[in-house]
N, C-alpha and C. Protein backbone atom coordinates (compact mmCIF):
# COMPACT_ATOMS: atom_id res chain seq x y z
N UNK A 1 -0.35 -2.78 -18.17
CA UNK A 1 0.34 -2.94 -16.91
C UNK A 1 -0.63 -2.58 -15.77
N UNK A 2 -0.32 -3.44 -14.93
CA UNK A 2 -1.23 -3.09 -13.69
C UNK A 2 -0.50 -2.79 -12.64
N UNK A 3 -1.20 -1.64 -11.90
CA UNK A 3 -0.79 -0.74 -11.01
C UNK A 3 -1.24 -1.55 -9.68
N UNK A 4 -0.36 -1.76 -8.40
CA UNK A 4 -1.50 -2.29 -7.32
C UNK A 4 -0.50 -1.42 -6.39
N UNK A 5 -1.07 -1.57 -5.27
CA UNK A 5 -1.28 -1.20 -4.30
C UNK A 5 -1.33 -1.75 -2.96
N UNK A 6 -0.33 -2.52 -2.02
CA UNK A 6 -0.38 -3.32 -0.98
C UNK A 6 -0.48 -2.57 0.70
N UNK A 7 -1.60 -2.65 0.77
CA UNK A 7 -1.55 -2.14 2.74
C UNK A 7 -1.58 -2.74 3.51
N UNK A 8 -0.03 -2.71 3.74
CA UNK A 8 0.14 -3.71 5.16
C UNK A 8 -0.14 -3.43 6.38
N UNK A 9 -1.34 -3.64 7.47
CA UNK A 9 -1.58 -3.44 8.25
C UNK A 9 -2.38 -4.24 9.27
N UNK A 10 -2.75 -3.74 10.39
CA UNK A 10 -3.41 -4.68 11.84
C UNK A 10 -4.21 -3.79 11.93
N UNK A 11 -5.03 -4.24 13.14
CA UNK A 11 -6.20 -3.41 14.04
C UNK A 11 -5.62 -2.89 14.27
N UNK A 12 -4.88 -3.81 15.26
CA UNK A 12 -3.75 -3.22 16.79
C UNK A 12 -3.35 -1.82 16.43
N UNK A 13 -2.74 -1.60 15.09
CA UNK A 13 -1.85 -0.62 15.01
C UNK A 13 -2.16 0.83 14.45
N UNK A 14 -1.89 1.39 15.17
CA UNK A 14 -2.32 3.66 15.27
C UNK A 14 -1.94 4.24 14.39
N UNK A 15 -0.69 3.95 13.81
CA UNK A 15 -0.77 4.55 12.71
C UNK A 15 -1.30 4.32 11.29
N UNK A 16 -1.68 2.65 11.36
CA UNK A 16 -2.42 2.16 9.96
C UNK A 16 -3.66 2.80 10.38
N UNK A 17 -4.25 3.67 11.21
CA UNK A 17 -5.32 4.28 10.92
C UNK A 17 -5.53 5.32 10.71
N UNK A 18 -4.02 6.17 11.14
CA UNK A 18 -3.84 7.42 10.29
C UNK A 18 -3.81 7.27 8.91
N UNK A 19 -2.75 6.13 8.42
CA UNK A 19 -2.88 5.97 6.91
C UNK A 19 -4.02 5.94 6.00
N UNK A 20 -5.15 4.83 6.63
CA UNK A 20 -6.46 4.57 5.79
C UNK A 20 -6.76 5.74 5.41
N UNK A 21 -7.63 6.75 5.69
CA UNK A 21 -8.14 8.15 5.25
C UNK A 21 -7.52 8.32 3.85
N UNK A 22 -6.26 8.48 3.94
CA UNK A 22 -5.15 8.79 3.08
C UNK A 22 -5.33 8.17 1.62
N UNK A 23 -5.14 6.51 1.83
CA UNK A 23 -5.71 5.59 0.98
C UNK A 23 -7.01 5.82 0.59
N UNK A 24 -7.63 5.78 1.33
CA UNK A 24 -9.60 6.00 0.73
C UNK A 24 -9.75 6.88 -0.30
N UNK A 25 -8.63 8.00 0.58
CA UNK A 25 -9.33 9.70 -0.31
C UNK A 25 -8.13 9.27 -2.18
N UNK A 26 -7.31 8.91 -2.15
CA UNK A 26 -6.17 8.67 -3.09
C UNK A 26 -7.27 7.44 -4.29
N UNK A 27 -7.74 6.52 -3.48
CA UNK A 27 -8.71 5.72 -4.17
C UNK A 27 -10.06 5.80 -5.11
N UNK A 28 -10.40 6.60 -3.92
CA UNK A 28 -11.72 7.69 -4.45
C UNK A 28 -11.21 8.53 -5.77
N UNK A 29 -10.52 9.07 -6.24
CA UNK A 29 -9.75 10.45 -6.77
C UNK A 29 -9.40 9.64 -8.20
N UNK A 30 -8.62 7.72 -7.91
CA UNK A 30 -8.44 7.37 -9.30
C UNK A 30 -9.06 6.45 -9.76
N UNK A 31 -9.98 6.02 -8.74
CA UNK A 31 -10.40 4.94 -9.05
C UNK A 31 -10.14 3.56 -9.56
N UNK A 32 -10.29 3.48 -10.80
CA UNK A 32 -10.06 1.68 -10.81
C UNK A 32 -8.64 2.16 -11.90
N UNK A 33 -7.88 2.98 -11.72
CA UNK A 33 -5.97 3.10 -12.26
C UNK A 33 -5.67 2.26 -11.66
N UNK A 34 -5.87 1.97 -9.77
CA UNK A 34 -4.84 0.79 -9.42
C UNK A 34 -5.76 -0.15 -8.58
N UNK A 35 -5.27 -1.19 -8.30
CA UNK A 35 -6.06 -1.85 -7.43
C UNK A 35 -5.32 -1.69 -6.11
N UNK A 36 -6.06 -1.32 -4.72
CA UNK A 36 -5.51 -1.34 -3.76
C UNK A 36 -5.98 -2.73 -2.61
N UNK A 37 -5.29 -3.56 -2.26
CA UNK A 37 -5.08 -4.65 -1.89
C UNK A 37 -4.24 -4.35 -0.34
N UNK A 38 -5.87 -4.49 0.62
CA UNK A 38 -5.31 -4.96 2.08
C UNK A 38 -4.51 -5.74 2.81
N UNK A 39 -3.34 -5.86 3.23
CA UNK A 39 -3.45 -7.46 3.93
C UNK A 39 -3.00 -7.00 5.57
N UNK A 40 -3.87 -7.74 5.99
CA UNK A 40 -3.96 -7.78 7.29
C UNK A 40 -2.50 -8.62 8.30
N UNK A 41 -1.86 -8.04 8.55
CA UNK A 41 -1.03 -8.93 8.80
C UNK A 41 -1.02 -9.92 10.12
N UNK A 42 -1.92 -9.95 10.94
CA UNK A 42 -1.95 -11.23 11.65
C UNK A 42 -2.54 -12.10 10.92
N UNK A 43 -3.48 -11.97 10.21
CA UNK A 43 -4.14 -12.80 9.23
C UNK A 43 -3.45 -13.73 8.02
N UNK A 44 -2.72 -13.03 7.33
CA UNK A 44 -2.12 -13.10 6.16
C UNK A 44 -0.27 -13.05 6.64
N UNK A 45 0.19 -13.89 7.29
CA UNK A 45 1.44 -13.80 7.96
C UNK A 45 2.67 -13.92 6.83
N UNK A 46 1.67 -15.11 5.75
CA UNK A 46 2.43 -15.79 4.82
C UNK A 46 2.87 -14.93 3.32
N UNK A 47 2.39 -13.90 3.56
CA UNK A 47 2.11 -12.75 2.90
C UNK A 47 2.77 -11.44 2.92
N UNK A 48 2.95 -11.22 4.42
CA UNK A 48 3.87 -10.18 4.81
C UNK A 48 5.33 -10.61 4.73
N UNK A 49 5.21 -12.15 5.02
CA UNK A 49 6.79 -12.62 5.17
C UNK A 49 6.99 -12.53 3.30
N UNK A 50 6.48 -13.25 2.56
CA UNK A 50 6.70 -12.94 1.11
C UNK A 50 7.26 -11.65 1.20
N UNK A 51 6.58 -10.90 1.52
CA UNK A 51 7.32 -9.26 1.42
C UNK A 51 8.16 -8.93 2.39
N UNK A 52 8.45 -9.42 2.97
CA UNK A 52 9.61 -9.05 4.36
C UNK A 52 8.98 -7.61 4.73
N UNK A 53 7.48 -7.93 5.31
CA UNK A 53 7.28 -6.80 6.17
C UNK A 53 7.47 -6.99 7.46
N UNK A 54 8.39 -5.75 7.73
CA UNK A 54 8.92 -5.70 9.52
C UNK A 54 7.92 -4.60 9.95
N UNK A 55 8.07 -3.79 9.50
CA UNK A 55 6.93 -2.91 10.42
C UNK A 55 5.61 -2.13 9.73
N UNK A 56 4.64 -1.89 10.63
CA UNK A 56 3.84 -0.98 10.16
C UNK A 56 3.16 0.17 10.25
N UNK A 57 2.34 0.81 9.11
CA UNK A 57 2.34 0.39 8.09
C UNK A 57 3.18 0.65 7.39
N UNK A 58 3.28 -0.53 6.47
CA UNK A 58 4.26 -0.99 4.98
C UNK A 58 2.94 -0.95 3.45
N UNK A 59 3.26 0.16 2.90
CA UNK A 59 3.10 0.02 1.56
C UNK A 59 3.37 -0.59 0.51
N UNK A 60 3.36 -0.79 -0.06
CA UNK A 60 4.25 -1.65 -1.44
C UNK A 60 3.54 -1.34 -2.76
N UNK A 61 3.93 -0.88 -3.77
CA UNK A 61 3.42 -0.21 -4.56
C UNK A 61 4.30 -1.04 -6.10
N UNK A 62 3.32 -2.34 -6.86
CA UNK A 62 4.30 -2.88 -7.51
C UNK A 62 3.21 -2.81 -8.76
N UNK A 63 3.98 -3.14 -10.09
CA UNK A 63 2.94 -3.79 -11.65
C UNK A 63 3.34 -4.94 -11.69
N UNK A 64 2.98 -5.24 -13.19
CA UNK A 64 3.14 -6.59 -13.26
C UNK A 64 4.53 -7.15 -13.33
N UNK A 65 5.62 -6.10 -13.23
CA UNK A 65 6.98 -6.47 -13.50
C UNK A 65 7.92 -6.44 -12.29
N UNK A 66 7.43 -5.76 -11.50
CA UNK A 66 8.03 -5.46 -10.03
C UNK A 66 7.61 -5.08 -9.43
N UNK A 67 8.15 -4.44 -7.83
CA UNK A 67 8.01 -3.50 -6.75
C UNK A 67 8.76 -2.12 -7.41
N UNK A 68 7.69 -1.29 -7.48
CA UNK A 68 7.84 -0.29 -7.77
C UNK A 68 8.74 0.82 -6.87
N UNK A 69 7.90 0.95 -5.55
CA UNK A 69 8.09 1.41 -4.40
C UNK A 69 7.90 0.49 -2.86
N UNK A 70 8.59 0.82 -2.01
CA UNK A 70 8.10 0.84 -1.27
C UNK A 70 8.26 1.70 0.47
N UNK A 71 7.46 2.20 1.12
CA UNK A 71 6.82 2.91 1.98
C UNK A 71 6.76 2.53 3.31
N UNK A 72 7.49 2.47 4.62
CA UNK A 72 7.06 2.19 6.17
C UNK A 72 6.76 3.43 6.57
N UNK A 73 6.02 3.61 7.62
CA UNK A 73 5.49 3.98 8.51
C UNK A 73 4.28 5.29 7.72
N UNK A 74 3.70 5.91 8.10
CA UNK A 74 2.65 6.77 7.28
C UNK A 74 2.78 7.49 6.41
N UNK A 75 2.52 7.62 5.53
CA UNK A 75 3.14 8.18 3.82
C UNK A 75 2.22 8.97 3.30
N UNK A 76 2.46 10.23 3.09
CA UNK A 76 2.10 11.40 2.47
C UNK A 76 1.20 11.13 0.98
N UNK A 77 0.36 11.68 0.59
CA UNK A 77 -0.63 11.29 -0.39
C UNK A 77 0.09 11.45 -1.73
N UNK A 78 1.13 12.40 -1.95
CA UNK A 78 1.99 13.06 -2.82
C UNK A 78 2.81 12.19 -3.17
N UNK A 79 3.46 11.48 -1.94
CA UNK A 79 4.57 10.28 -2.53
C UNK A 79 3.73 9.29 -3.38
N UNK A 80 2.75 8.74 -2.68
CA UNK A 80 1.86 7.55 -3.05
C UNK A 80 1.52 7.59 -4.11
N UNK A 81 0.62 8.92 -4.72
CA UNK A 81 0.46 9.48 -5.66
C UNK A 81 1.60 8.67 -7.14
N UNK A 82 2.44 9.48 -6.54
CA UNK A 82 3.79 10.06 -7.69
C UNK A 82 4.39 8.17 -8.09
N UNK A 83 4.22 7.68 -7.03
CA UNK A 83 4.93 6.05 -6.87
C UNK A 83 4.09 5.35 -7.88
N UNK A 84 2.49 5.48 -7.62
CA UNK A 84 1.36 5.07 -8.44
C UNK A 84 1.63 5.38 -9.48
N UNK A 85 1.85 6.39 -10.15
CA UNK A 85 2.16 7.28 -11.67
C UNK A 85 2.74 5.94 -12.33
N UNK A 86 4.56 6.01 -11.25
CA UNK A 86 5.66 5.33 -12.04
C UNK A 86 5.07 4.14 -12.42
N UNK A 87 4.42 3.62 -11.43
CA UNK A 87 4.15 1.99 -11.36
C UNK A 87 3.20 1.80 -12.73
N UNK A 88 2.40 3.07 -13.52
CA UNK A 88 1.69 2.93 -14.43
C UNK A 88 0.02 3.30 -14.10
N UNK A 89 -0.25 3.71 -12.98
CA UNK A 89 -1.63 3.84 -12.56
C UNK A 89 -2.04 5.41 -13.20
């Protein structure tokens, strides 16, 4: 089962840059357990709408069977963590 990892985010937006750090250091720590997968959402519109992302940042934390979790606005390393576990990472 594969663990991923979706970060929904923009330039534009202040708190997807509080989040990154968060992500990096969580990434660094498990390395290749999950794959973490950017999407930019002015870029990738068709992508966020698949996921009905309204605001950001939006996490999404799914395997190969579902959405595991999912996360708006800046999310604690502990939840992410623990969500990753379930999802199989």
């Amino acid at each position: 089962m594969t663990a991923r990892l979706l970060d929904f985010h923009a330039d534009w937006c202040g708190p997807c840059k509080t989040q990154d750090p968060i992500l990096e250091a969580i990434q660094e720590d498990l390395g290749d357990a999950f794959e973490l997968q950017k999407v930019n959402v002015d870029e990738e519109q068709d992508v966020a709408n698949q996921y009905q992302v309204r605001s950001l940042p939006t996490l999404i934390i799914e395997n190969d069977e579902a959405v595991v979790d999912r996360f708006v606005g800046v999310t604690q390393r502990e939840d992410i963590e623990a969500a990753l576990s379930e999802a199989g990472a």
